[in-house]
PDB file of N, CA and C in Angstrom:
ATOM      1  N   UNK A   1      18.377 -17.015  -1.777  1.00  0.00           N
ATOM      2  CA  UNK A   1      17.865 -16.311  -0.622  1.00  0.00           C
ATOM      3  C   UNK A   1      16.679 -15.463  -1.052  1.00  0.00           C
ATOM      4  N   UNK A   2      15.988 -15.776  -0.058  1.00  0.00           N
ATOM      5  CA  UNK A   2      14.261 -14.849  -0.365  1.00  0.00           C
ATOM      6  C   UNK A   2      14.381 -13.618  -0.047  1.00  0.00           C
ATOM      7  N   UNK A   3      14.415 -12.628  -0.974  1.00  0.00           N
ATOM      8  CA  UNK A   3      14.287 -10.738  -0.758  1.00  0.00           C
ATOM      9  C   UNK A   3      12.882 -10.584  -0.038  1.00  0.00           C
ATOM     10  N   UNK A   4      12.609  -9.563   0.642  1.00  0.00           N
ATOM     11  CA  UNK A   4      11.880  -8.978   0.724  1.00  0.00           C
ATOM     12  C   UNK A   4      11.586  -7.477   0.132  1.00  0.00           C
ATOM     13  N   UNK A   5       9.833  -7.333   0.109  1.00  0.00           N
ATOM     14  CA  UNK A   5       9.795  -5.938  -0.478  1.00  0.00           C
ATOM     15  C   UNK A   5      10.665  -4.502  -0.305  1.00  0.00           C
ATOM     16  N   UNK A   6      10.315  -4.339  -1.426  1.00  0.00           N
ATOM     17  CA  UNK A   6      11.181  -2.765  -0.996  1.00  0.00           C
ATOM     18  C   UNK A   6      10.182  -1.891  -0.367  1.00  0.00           C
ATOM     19  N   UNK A   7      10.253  -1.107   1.023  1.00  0.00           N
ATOM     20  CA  UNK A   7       9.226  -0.606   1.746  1.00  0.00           C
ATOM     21  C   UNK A   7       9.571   0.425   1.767  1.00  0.00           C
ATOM     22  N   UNK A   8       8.784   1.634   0.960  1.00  0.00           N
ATOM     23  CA  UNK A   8       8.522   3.385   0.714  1.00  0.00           C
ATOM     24  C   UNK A   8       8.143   4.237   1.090  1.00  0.00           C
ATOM     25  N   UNK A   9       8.278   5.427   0.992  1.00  0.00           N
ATOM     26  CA  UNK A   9       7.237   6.199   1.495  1.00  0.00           C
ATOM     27  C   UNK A   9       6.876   6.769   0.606  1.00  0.00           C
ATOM     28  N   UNK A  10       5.919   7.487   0.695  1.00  0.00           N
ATOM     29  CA  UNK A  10       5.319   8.676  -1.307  1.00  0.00           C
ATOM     30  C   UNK A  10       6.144   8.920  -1.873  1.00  0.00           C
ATOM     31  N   UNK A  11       7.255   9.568  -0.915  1.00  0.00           N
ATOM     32  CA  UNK A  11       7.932  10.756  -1.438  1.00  0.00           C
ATOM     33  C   UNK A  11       8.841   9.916  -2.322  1.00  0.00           C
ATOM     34  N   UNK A  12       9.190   8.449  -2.155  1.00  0.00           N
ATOM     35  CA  UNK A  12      10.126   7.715  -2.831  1.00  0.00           C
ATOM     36  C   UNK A  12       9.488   7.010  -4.011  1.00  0.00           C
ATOM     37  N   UNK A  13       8.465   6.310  -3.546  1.00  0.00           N
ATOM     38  CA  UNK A  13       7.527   5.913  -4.840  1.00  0.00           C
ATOM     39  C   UNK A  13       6.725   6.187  -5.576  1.00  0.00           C
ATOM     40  N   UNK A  14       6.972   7.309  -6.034  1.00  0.00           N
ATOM     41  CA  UNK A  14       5.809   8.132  -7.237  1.00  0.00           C
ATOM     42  C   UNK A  14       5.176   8.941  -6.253  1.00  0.00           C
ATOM     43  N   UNK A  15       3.700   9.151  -7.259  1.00  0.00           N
ATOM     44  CA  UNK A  15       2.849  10.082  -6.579  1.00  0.00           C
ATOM     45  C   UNK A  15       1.919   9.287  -5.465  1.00  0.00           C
ATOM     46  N   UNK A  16       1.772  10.277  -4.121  1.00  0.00           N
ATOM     47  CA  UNK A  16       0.787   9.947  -3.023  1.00  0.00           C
ATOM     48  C   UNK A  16      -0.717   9.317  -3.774  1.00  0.00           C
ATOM     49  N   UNK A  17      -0.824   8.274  -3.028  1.00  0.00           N
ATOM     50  CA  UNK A  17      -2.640   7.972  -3.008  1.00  0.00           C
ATOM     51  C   UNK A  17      -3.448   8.859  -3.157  1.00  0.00           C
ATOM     52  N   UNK A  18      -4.384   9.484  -3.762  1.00  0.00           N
ATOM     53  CA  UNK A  18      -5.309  10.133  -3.568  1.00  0.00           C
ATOM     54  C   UNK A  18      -6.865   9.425  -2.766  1.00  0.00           C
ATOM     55  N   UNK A  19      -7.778  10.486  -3.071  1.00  0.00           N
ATOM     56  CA  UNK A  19      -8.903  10.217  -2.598  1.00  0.00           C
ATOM     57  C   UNK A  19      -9.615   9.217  -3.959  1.00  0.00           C
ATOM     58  N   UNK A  20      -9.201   9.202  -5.287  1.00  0.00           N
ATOM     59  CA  UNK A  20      -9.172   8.522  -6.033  1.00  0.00           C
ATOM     60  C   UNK A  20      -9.314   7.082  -6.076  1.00  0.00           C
ATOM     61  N   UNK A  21      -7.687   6.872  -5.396  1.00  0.00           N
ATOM     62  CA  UNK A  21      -7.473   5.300  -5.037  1.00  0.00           C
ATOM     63  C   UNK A  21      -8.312   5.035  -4.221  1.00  0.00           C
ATOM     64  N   UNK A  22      -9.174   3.902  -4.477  1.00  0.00           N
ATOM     65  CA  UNK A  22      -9.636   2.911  -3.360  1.00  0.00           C
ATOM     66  C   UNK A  22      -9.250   1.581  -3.683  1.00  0.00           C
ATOM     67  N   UNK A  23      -9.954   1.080  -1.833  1.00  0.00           N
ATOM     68  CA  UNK A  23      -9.586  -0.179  -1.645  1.00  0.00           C
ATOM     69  C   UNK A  23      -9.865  -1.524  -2.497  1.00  0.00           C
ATOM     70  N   UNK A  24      -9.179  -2.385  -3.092  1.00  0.00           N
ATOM     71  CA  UNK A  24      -9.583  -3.146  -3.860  1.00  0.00           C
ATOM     72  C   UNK A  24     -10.239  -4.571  -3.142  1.00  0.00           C
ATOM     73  N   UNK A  25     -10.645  -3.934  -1.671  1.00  0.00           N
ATOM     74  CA  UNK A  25     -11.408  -5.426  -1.240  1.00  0.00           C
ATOM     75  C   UNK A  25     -12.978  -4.377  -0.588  1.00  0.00           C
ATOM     76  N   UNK A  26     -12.832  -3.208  -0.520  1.00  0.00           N
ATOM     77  CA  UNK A  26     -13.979  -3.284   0.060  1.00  0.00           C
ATOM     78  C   UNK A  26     -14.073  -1.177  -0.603  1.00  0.00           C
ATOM     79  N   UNK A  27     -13.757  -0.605  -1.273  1.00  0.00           N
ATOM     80  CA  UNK A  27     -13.974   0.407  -2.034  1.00  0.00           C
ATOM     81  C   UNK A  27     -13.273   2.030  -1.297  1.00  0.00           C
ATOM     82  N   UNK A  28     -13.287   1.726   0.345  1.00  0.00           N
ATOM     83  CA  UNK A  28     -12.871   2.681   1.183  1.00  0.00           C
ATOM     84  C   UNK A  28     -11.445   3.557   0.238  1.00  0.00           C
ATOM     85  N   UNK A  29     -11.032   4.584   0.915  1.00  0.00           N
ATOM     86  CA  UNK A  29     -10.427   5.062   0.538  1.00  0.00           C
ATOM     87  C   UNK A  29      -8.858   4.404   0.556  1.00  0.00           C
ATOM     88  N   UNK A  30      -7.609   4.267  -0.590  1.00  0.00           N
ATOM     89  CA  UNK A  30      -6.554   3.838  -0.306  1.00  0.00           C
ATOM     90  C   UNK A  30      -5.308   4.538   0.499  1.00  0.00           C
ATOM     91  N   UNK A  31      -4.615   3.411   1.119  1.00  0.00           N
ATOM     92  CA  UNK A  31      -4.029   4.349   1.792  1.00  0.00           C
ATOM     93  C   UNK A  31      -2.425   3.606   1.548  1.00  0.00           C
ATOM     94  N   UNK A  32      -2.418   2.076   1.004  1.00  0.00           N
ATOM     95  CA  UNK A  32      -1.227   1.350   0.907  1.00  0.00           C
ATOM     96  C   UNK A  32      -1.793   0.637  -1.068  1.00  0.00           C
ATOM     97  N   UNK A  33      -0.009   0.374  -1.062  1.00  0.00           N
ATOM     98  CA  UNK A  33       0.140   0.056  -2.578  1.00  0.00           C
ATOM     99  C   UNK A  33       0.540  -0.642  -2.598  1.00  0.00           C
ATOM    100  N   UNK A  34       0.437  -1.996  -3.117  1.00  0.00           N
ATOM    101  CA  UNK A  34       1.200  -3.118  -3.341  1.00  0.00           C
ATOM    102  C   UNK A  34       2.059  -3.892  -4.643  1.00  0.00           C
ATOM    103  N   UNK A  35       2.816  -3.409  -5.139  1.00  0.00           N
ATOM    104  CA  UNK A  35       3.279  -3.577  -6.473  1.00  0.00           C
ATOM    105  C   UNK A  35       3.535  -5.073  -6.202  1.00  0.00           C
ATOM    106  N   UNK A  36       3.230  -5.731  -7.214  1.00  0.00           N
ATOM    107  CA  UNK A  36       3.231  -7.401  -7.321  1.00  0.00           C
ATOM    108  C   UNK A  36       4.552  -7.299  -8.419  1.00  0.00           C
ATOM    109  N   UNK A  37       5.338  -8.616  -8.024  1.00  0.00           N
ATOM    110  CA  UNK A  37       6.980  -8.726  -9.102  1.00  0.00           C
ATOM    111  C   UNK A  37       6.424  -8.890 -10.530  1.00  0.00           C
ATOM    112  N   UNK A  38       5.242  -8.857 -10.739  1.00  0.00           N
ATOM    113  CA  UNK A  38       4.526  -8.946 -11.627  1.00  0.00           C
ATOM    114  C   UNK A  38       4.056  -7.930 -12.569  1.00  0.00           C
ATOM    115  N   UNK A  39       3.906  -6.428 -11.887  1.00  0.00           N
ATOM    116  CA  UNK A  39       3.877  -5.516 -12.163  1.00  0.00           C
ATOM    117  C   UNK A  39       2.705  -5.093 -11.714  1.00  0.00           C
ATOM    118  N   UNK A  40       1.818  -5.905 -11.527  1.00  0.00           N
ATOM    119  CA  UNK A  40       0.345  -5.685 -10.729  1.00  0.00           C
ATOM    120  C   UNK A  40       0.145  -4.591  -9.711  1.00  0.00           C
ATOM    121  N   UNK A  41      -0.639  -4.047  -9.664  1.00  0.00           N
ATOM    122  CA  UNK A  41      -0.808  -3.295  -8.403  1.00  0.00           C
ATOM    123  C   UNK A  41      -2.033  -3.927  -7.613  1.00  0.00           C
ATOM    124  N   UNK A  42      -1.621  -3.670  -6.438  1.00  0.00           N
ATOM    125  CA  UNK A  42      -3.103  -3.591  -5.445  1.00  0.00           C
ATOM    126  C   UNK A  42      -3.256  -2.732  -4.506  1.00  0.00           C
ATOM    127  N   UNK A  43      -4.277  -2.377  -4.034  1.00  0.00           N
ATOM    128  CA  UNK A  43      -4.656  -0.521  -3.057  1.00  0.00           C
ATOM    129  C   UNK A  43      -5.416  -1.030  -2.145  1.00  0.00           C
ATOM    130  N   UNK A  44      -5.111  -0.748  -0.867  1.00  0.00           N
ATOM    131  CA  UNK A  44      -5.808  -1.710   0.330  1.00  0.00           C
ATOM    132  C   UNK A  44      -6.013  -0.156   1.228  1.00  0.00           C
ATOM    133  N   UNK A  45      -7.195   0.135   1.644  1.00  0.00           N
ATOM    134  CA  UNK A  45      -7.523   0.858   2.758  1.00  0.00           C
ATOM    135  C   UNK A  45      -6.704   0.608   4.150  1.00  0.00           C
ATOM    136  N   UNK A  46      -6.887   1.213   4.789  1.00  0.00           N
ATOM    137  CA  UNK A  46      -5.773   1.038   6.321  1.00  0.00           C
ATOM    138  C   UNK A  46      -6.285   0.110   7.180  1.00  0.00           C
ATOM    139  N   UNK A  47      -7.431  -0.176   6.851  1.00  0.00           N
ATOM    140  CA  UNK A  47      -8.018  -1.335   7.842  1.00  0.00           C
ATOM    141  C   UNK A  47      -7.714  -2.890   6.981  1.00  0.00           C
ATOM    142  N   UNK A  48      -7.613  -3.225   5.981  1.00  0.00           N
ATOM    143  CA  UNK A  48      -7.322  -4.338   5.600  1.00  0.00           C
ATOM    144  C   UNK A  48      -5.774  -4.883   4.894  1.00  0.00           C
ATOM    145  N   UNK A  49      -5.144  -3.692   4.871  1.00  0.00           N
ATOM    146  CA  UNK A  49      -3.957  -3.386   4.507  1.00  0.00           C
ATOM    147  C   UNK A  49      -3.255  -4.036   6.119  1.00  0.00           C
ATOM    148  N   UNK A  50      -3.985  -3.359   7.151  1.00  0.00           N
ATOM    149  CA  UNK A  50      -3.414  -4.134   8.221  1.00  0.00           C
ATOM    150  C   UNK A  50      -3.843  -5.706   8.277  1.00  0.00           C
ATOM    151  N   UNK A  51      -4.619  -5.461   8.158  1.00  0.00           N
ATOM    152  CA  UNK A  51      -5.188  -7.001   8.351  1.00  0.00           C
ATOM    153  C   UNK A  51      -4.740  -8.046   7.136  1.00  0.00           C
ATOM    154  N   UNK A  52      -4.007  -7.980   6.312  1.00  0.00           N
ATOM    155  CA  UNK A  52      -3.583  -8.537   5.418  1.00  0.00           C
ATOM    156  C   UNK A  52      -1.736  -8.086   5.238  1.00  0.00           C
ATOM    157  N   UNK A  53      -1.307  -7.846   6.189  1.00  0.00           N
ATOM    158  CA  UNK A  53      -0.071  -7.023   5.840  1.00  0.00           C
ATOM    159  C   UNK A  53       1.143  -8.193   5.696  1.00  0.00           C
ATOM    160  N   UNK A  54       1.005  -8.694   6.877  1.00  0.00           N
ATOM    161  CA  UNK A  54       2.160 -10.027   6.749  1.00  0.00           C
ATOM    162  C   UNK A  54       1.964 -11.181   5.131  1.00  0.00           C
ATOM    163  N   UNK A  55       0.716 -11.031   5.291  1.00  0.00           N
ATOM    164  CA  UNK A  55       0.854 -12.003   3.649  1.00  0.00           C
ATOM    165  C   UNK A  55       1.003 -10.830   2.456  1.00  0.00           C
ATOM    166  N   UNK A  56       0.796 -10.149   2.740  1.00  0.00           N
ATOM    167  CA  UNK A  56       1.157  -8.855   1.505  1.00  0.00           C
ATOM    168  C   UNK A  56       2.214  -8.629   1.288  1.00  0.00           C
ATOM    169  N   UNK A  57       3.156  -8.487   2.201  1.00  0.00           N
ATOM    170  CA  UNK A  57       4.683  -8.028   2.071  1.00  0.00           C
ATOM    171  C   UNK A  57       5.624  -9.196   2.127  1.00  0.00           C
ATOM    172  N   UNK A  58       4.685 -10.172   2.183  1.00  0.00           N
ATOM    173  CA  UNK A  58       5.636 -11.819   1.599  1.00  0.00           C
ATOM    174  C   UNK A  58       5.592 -11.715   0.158  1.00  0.00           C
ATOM    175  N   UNK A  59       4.322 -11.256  -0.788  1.00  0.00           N
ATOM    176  CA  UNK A  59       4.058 -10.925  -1.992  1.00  0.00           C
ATOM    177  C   UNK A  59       4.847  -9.996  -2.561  1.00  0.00           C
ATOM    178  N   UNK A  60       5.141  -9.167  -1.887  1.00  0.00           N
ATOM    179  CA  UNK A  60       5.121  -7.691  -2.585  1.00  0.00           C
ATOM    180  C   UNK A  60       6.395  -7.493  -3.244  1.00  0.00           C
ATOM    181  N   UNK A  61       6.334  -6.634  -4.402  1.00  0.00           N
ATOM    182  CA  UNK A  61       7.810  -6.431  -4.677  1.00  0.00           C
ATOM    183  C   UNK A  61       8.022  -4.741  -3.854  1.00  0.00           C
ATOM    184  N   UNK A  62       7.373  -4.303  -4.159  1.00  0.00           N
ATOM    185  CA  UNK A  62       6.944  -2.727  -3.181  1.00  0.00           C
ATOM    186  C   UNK A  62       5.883  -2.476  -2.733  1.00  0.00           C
ATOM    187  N   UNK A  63       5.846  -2.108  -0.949  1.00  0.00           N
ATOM    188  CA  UNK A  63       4.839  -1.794  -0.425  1.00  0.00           C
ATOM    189  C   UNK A  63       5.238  -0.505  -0.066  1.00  0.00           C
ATOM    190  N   UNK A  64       4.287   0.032  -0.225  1.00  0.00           N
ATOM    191  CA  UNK A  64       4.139   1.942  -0.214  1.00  0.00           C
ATOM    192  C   UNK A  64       2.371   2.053   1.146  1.00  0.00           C
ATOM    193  N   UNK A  65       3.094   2.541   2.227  1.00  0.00           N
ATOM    194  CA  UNK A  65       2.261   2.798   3.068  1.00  0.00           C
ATOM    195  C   UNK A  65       2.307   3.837   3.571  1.00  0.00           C
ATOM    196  N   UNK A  66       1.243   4.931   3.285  1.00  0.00           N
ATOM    197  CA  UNK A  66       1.012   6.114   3.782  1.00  0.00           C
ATOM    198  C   UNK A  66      -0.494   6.052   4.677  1.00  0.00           C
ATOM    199  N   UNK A  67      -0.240   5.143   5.809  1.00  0.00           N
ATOM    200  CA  UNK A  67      -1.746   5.157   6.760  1.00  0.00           C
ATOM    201  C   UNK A  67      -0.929   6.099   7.763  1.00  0.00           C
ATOM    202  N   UNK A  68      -0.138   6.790   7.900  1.00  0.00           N
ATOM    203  CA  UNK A  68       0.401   8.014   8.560  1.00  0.00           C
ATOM    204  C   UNK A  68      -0.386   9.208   8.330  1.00  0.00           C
ATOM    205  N   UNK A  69      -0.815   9.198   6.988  1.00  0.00           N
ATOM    206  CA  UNK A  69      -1.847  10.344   6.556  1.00  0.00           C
ATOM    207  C   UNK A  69      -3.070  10.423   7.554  1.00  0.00           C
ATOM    208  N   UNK A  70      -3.341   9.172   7.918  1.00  0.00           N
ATOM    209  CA  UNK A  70      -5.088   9.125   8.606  1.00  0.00           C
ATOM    210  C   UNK A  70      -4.741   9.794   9.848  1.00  0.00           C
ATOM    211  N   UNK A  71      -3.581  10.222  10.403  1.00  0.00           N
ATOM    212  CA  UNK A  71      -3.523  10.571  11.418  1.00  0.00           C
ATOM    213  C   UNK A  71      -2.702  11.897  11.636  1.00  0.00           C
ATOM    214  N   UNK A  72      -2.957  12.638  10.455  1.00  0.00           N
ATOM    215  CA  UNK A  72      -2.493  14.073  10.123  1.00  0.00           C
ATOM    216  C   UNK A  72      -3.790  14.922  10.302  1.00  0.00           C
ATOM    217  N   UNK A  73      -2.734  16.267  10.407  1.00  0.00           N
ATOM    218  CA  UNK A  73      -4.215  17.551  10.597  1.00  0.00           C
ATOM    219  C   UNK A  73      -3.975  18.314   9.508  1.00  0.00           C
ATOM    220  N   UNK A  74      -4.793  18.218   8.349  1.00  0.00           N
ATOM    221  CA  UNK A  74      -4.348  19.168   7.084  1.00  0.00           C
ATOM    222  C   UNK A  74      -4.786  20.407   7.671  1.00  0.00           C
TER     223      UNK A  74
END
C-alpha cells in the first residue's frame, strides 16, 4: 500500500522558512518544503508550490506548508 506524505506545520518540522529560503523554480521567497524519501529537499514559493502541489505530495516524504504566513499581520 502507497503512504502518503507526512503533512506539518513549522512548529512540528524544525525551524520556520525564512526570508532566506527561496523558491527553487523561480527564486521568490519560500514558503513550502518538500523532503524527498531521499532526503532531498525542495522550497517552492506559494505560487508554484500550488501549482505543483498534487505531483509534489505524490513525491514527498514531508510536506511542510506555511503559505498561512502570507496572510498574517506581523
Amino acid at each position: 500500500m502507497k503512504r502518503g506524505p507526512t503533512l506539518n506545520t513549522a512548529l512540528s518540522a524544525g525551524p520556520a522558512l525564512t526570508s532566506s529560503d527561496r523558491c527553487d523554480r523561480c527564486g521568490a521567497q519560500g514558503y513550502v518544503r518538500v523532503t524527498l524519501p531521499t532526503g532531498g529537499t525542495l522550497i517552492f514559493c506559494g505560487h508554484h508550490a500550488k501549482k505543483h502541489e498534487d505531483k509534489l505530495k505524490l513525491i514527498a516524504a514531508e510536506y511542510v506548508d506555511e503559505t498561512n504566513r502570507l496572510n498574517s499581520v506581523n
